[in-house]
Protein backbone atom coordinates (compact mmCIF):
# COMPACT_ATOMS: atom_id res chain seq x y z
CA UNK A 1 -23.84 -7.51 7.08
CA UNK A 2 -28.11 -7.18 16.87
CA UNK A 3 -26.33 -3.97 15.12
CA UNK A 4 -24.29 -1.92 18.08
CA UNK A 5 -21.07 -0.22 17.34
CA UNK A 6 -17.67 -2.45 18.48
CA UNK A 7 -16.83 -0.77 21.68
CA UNK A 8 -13.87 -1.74 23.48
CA UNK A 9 -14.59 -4.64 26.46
CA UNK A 10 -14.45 -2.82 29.67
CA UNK A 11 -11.92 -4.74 32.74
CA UNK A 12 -9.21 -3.84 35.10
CA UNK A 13 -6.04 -4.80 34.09
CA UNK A 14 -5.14 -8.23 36.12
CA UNK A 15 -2.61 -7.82 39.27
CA UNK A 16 0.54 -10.02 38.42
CA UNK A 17 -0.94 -12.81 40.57
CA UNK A 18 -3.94 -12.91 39.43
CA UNK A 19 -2.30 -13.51 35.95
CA UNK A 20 -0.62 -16.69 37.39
CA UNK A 21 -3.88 -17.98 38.62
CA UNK A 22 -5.83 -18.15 35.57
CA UNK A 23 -2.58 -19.47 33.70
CA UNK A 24 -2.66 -22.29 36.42
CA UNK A 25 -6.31 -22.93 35.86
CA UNK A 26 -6.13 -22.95 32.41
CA UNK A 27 -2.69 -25.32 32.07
CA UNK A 28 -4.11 -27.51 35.31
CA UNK A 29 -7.59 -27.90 32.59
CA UNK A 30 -5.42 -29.92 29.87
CA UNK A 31 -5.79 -33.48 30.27
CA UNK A 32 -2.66 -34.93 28.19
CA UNK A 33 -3.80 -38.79 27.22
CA UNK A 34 -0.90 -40.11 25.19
CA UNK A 35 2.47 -38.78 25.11
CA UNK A 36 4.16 -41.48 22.62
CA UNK A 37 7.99 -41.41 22.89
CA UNK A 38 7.85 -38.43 25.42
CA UNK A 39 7.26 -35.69 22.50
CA UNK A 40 6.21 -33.44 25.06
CA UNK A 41 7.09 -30.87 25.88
CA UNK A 42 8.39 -29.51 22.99
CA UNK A 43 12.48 -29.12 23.19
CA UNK A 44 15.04 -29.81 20.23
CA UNK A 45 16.61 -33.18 19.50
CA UNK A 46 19.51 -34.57 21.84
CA UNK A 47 22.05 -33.28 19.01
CA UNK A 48 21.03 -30.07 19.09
CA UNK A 49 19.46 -30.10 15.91
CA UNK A 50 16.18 -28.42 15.23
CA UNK A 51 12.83 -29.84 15.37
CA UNK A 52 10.17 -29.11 12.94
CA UNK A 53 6.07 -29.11 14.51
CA UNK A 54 3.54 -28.72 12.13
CA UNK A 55 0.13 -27.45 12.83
CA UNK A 56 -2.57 -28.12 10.89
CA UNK A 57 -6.39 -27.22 10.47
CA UNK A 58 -8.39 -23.96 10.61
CA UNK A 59 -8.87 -23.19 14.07
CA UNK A 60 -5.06 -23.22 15.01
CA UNK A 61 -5.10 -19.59 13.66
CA UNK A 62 -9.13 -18.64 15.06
CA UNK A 63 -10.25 -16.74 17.89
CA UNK A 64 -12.57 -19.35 19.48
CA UNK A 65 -13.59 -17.80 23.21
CA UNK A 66 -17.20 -18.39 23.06
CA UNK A 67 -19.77 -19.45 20.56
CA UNK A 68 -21.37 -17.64 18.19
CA UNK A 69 -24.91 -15.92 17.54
CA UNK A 70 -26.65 -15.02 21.33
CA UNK A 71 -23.42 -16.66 22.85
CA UNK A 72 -21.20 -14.42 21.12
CA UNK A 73 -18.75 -12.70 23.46
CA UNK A 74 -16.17 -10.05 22.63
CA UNK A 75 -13.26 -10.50 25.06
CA UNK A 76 -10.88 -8.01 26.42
CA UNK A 77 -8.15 -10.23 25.18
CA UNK A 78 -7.65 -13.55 23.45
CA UNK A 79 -4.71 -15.59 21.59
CA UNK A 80 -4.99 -18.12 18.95
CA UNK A 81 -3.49 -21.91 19.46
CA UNK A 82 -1.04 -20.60 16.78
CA UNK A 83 -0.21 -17.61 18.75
CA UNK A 84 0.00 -19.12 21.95
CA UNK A 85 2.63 -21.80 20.46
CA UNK A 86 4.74 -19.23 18.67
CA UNK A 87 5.31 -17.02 21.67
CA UNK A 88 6.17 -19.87 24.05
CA UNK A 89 8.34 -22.41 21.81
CA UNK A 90 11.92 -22.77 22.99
CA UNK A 91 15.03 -22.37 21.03
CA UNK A 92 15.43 -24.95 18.78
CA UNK A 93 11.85 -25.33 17.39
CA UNK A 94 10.47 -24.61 13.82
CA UNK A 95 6.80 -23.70 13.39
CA UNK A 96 4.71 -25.13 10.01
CA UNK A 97 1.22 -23.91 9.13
CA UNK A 98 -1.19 -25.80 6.86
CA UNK A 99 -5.01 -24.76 7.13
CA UNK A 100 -5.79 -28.66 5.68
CA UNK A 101 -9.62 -27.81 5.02
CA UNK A 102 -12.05 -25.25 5.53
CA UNK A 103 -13.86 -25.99 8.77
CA UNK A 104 -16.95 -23.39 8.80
CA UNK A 105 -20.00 -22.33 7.04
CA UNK A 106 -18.41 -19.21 5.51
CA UNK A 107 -15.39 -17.80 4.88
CA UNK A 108 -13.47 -16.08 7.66
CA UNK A 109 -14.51 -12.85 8.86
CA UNK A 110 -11.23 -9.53 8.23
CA UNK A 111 -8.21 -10.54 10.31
CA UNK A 112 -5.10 -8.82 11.55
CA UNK A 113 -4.80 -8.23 7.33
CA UNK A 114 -7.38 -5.16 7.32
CA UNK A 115 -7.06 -2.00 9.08
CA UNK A 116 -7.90 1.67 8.27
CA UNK A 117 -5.53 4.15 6.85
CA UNK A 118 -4.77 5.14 10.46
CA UNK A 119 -3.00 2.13 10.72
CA UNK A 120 -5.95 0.70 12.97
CA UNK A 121 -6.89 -2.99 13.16
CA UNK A 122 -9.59 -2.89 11.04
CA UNK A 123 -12.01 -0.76 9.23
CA UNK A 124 -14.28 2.08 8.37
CA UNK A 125 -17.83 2.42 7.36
CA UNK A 126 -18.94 5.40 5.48
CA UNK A 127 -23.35 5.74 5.74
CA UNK A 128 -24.70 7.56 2.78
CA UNK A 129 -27.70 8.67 2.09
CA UNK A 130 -29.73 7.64 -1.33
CA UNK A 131 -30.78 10.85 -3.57
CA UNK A 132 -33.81 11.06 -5.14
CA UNK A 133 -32.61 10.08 -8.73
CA UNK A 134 -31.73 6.84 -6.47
CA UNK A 135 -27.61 7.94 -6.59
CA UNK A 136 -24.96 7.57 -3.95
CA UNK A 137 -25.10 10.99 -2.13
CA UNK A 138 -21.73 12.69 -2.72
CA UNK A 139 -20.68 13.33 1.29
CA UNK A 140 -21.66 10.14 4.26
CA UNK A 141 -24.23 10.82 6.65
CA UNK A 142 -22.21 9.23 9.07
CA UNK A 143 -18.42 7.89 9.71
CA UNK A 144 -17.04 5.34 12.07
CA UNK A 145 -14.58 2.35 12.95
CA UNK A 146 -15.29 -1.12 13.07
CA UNK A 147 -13.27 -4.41 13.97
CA UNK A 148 -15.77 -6.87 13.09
CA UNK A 149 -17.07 -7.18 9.72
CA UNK A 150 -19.88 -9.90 10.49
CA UNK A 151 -22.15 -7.13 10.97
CA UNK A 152 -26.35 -7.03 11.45
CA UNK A 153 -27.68 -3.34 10.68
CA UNK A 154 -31.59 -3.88 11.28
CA UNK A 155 -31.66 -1.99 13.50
CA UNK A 156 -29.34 0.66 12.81
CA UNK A 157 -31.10 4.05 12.01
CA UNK A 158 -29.55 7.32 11.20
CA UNK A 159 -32.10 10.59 10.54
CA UNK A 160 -29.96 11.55 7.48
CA UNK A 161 -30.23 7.87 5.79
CA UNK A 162 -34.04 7.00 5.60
CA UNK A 163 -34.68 3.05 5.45
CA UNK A 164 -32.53 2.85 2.03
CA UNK A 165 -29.16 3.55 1.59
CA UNK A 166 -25.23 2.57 0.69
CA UNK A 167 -23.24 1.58 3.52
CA UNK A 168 -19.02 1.47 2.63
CA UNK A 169 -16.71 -0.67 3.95
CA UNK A 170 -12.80 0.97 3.53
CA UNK A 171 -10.10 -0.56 4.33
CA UNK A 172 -6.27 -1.39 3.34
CA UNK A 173 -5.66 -5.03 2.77
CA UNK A 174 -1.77 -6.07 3.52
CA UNK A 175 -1.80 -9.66 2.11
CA UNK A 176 -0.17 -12.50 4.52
CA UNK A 177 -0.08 -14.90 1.61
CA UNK A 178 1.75 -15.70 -1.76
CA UNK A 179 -0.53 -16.65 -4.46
CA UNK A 180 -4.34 -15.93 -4.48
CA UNK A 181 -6.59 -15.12 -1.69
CA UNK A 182 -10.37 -15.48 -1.31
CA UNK A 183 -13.13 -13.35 -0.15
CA UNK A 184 -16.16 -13.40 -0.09
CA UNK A 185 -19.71 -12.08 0.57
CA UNK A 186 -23.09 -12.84 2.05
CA UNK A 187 -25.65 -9.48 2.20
CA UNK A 188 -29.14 -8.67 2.75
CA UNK A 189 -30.03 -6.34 0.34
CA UNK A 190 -27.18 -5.65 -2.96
CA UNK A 191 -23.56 -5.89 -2.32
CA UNK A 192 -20.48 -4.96 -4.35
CA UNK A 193 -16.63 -5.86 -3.22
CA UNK A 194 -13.59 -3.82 -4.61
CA UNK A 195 -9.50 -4.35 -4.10
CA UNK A 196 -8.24 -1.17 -6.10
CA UNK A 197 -10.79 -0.43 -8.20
CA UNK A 198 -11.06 -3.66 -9.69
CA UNK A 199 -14.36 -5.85 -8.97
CA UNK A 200 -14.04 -8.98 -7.18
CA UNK A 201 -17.19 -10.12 -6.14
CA UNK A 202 -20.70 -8.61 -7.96
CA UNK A 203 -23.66 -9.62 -5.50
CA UNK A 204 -26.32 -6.95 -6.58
CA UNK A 205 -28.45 -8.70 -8.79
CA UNK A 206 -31.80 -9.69 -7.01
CA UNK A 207 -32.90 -11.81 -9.92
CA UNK A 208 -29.56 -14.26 -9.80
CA UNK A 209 -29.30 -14.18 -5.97
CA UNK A 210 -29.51 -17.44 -4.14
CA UNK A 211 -31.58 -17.14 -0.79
CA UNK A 212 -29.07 -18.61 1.67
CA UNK A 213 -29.42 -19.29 5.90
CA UNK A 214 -27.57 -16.09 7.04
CA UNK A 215 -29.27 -12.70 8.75
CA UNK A 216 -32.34 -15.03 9.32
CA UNK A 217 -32.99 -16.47 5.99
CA UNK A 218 -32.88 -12.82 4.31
CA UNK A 219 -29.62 -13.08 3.10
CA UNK A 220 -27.83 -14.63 -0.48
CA UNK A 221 -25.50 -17.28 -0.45
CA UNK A 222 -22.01 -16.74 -0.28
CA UNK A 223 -20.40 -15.37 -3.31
CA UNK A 224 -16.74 -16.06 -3.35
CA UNK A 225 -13.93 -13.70 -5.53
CA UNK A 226 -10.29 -14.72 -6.03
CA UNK A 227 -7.39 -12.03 -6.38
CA UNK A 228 -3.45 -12.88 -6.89
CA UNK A 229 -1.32 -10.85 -3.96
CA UNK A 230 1.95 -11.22 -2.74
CA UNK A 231 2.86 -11.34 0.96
CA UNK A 232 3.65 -8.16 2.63
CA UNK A 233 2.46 -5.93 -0.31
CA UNK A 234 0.19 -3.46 0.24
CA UNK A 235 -3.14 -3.13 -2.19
CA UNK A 236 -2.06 -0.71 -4.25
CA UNK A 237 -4.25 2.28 -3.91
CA UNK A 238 -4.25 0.97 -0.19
CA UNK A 239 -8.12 0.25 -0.55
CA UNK A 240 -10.36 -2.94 0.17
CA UNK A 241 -13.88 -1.32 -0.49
CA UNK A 242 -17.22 -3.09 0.02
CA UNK A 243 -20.40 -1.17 -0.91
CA UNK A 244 -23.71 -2.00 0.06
CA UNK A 245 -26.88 -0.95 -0.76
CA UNK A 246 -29.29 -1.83 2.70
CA UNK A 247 -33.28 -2.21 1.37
CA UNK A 248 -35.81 -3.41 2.39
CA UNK A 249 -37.15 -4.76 -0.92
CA UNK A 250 -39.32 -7.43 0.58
CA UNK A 251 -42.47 -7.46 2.38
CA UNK A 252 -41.95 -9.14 6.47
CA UNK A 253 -44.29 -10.37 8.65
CA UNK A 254 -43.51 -9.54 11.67
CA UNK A 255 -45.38 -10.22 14.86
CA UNK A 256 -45.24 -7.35 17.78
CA UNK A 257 -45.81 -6.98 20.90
CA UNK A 258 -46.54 -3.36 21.91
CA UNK A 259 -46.96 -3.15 26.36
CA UNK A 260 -49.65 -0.85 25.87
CA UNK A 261 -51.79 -3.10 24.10
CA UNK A 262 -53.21 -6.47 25.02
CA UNK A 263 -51.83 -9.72 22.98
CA UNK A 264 -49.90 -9.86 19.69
CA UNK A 265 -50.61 -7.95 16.90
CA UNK A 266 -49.79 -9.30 13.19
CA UNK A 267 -48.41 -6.90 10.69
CA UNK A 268 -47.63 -7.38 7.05
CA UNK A 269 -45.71 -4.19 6.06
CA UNK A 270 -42.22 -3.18 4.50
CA UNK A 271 -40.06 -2.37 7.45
CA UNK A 272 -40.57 1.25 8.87
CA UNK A 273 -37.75 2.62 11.69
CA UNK A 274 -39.72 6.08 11.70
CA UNK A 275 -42.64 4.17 12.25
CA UNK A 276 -41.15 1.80 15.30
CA UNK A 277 -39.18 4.91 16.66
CA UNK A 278 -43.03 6.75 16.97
CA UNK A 279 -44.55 4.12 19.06
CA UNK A 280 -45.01 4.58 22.56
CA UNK A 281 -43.93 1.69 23.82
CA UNK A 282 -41.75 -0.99 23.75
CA UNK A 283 -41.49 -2.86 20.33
CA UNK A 284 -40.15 -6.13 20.26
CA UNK A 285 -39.94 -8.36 17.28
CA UNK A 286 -40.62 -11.82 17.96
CA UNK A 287 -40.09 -13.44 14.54
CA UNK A 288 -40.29 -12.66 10.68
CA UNK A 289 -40.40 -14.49 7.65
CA UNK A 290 -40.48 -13.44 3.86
CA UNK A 291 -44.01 -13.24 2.40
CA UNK A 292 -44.59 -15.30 -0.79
C-alpha cells in the first residue's frame, strides 16, 4: 500500500438446511463458563423496562475470520460481534458502543464509511503514468475498484506505467462519528492523503520518513491526520483522495532462483518488472533487504 485485484469469493449459495447446520455448529462451539445471576440470554427486566448492554473493545466492530498476512482469507460473507448482536437482540434491549483502546498495530483499514461515487462499498484507484518532466500524466493508465485498502503493488505492472508512477485512491467518506476522526498512512515509496482538498496527512518526504515493519521493512511508520466531521455528513466535494507516488528509490538485494539455471543467483539491482517479465523462466523471490 501479494498485489491481485479484490475479486468477489466464489460459493453456492447455502440450501436452507445447510444454513441451520453451520448455525448449530457454530452456537454448539460456545462454551458459556459463568452466567452470574442468569444474565443470559439477553431479555428485558421483569417490569418490562429496558435493559442497557454495553460492548466494549475494538474487535466487537472487526471482521476477524482468519488471520492475517499468508493466512489471510477473504470470505464470501462475514458479520461482526457487533453486528451479530444488533440483528438478534429482542425487544426490550439497548445497544452501547465504546472502542476502550486501540488493539492493533495500525489503524483500521476503510470500512462500510468509504465507497465510490457509484455508491459502491469502497473505492477506486486511478494508475498514472509519470511524464518525463517527472509530472502526474493528465489521463490514468488504468481504472479499477477496490474494497481493501491494505494493498501490496510489487508486483503489479501495467505497460503504460513503467516502474515509477502515482497511484490514486478516490473515494467519498460518509463519517459515522461526531467529533474528529483519524486516518492514517503507512507507504512504500511517497504518499499524500486528501479529504476535500485539504491535506491531512503529508508522507512524501524521504529525508523525515521513519523506516517502520510494514511491506517487509520498506515501508515508513504510520503517519496519523485528524479531521472534525459530523455523523451522516457527506465530505463535501464527496472526495477522500490518497495519492501515491510507487518508486523504487532504493537499491534490493534480492536472491533468485531462475529453473533454468543451477543454484541461486545474487543480484544487487533497482527493481526491474521489464526485466523479470523477459526471463524465461520462473522467477521467484526468496528474500530482500535494503542495501546500506
Amino acid at each position: 500500500m501479494v498485489y491481485s485485484s479484490d475479486l468477489a469469493e466464489y460459493t453456492r449459495s447455502p440450501s436452507p438446511a445447510e444454513r441451520a447446520l453451520v448455525e448449530r455448529v457454530a452456537s454448539e462451539s460456545i462454551v458459556l463458563l459463568k452466567n452470574d445471576q442468569n444474565i443470559l440470554p439477553l431479555r428485558p427486566f421483569s417490569d418490562g423496562s429496558n435493559r442497557r448492554v454495553a460492548i466494549m473493545g475494538p474487535n466487537a466492530k472487526a471482521y476477524f475470520v482468519t488471520g492475517g498476512g499468508s493466512a489471510q482469507l477473504r470470505t464470501s460473507w462475514c458479520q461482526s460481534p457487533w453486528e451479530g448482536i444488533s440483528d438478534l437482540k429482542p425487544e426490550g434491549i439497548e445497544l452501547a458502543y465504546a472502542l476502550g483502546c486501540h488493539g492493533a498495530k495500525f489503524l483500521p483499514v476503510l470500512d462500510a464509511s468509504f465507497s465510490n461515487k457509484a455508491g459502491v462499498r469502497g473505492f477506486d484507484l486511478l494508475h498514472y503514468a509519470i511524464t518525463e518532466d517527472g509530472k502526474q500524466a493528465a489521463e490514468p493508465s488504468m481504472v479499477e475498484h477496490h474494497d481493501l485498502s491494505d494493498m501490496w503493488m510489487y508486483d503489479f505492472y501495467h505497460p503504460d506505467l513503467g516502474i515509477h508512477y502515482f497511484t490514486e485512491l478516490v473515494s467519498v467518506f460518509t463519517s459515522p462519528i461526531d467529533g474528529e476522526y483519524e486516518f492514517g498512512l503507512v507507504v512504500s515509496g511517497q504518499g499524500w492523503l486528501y479529504l476535500d482538498d485539504m491535506l491531512v496527512i503529508d508522507n512524501s518526504d524521504v529525508n523525515k520518513q521513519i523506516e517502520g515493519t510494514a511491506f517487509r521493512g520498506f515501508g515508513t511508520t504510520e503517519v496519523l491526520g485528524r479531521v472534525s466531521v459530523k455523523k451522516g455528513k457527506v465530505s463535501e466535494q464527496g472526495d477522500l483522495k490518497l495519492k501515491i507516488r510507487n518508486t523504487s528509490s532504493r537499491s534490493f538485494t534480492i536472491l533468485v532462483y531462475l529453473q533454468d539455471q543451477p543454484g541461486v543467483e545474487v543480484l544487487s539491482f533497482v527493481p526491474d518488472y521489464e526485466w523479470l517479465l523477459s526471463q524465461p523462466a520462473t522467477v521467484i523471490p526468496l528474500y530482500r533487504k535494503p542495501l546500506n
